[in-house]
Protein backbone atom coordinates (compact mmCIF):
# COMPACT_ATOMS: atom_id res chain seq x y z
CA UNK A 1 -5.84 4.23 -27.34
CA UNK A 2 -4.19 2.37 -24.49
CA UNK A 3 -2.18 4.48 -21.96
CA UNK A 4 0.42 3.93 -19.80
CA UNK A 5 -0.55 4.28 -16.39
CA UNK A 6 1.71 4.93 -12.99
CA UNK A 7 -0.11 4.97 -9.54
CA UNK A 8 0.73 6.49 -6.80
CA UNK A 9 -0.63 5.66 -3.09
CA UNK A 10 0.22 7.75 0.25
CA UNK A 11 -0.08 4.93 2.74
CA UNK A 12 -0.90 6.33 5.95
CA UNK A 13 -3.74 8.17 4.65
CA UNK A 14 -4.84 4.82 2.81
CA UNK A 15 -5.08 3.15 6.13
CA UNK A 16 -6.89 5.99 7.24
CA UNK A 17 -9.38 6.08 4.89
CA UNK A 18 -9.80 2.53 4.99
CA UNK A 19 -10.37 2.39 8.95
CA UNK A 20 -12.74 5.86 8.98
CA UNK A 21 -14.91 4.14 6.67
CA UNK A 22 -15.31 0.81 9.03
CA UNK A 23 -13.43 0.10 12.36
CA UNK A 24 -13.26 -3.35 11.29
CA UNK A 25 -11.83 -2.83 8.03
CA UNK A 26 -7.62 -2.34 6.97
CA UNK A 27 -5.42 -2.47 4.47
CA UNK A 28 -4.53 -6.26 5.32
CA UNK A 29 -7.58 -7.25 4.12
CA UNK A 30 -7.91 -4.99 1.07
CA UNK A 31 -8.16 -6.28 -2.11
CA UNK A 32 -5.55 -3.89 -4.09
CA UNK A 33 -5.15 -6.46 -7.14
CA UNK A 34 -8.83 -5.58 -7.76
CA UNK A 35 -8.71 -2.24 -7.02
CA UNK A 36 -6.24 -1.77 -8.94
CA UNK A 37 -7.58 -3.25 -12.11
CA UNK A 38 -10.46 -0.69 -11.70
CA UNK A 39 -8.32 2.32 -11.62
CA UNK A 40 -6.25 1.09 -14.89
CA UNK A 41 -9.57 -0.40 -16.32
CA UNK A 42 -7.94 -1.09 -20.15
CA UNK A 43 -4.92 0.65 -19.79
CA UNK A 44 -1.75 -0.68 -19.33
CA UNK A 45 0.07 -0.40 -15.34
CA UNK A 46 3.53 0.73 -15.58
CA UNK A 47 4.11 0.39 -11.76
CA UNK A 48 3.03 1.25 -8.74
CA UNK A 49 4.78 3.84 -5.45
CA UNK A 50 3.76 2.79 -2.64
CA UNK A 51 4.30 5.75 0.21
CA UNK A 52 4.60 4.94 3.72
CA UNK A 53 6.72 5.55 6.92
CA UNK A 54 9.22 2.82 7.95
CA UNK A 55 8.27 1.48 11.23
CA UNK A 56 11.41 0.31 13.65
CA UNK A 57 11.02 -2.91 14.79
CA UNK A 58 12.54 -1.75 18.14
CA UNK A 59 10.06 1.07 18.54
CA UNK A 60 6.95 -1.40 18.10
CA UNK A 61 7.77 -4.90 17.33
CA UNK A 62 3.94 -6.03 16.88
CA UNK A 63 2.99 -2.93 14.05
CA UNK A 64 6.40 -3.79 12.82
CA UNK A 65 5.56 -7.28 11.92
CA UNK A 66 2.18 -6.09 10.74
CA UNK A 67 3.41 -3.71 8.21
CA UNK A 68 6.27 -6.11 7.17
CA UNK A 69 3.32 -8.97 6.21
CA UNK A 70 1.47 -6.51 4.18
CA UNK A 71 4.06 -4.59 2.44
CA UNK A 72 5.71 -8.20 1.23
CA UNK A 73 2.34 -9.07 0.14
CA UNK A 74 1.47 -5.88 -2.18
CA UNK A 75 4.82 -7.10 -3.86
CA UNK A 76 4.30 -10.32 -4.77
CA UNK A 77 1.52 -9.50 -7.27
CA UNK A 78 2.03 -6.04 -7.79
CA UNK A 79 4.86 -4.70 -9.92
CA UNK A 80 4.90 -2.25 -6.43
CA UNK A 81 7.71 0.31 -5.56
CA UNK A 82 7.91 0.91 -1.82
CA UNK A 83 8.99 4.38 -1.35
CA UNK A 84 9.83 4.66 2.79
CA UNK A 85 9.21 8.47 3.18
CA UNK A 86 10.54 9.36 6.66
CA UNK A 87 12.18 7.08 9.40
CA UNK A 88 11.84 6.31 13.14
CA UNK A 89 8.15 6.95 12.89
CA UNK A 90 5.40 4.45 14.28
């Protein structure tokens, strides 16, 4: 039987698992479609809540522009809600 699956990511501790596992290593160059084929495996992805603080570009222009790259990219393939949890955070 096929089931509906919803998945739900907390993005700041993403990144930080990411990065504790390898310096080297972020989200930018994390393959999510893949990933997330192997959490569904058969089942069928409903969407996707993606949790993460809103960065201000005034507060730090350069993380700013980094999190504004990524986030566009897990939405172009993704069927990807972006859920901004608390503002004026860096």
């Amino acid at each position: 039987m096929v089931k509906r699956v919803c998945i739900y990511i907390d993005g700041a501790n993403f990144y930080g698992g990411l990065t504790s596992l390898n310096k080297n290593f972020s989200d930018l160059n994390f393959d999510f479609e893949n990933y997330i084929k192997f959490l569904c495996k058969q089942d069928k992805l409903v969407k996707i809540y993606y949790y993460n603080a809103h960065v201000k570009k005034k507060i730090n222009d350069k993380i700013w522009a980094k999190q504004k790259i990524y986030l566009i990219d897990c939405t172009k393939f993704l069927n990807v809600k972006l859920v901004y949890v608390q503002e004026n955070l860096v």
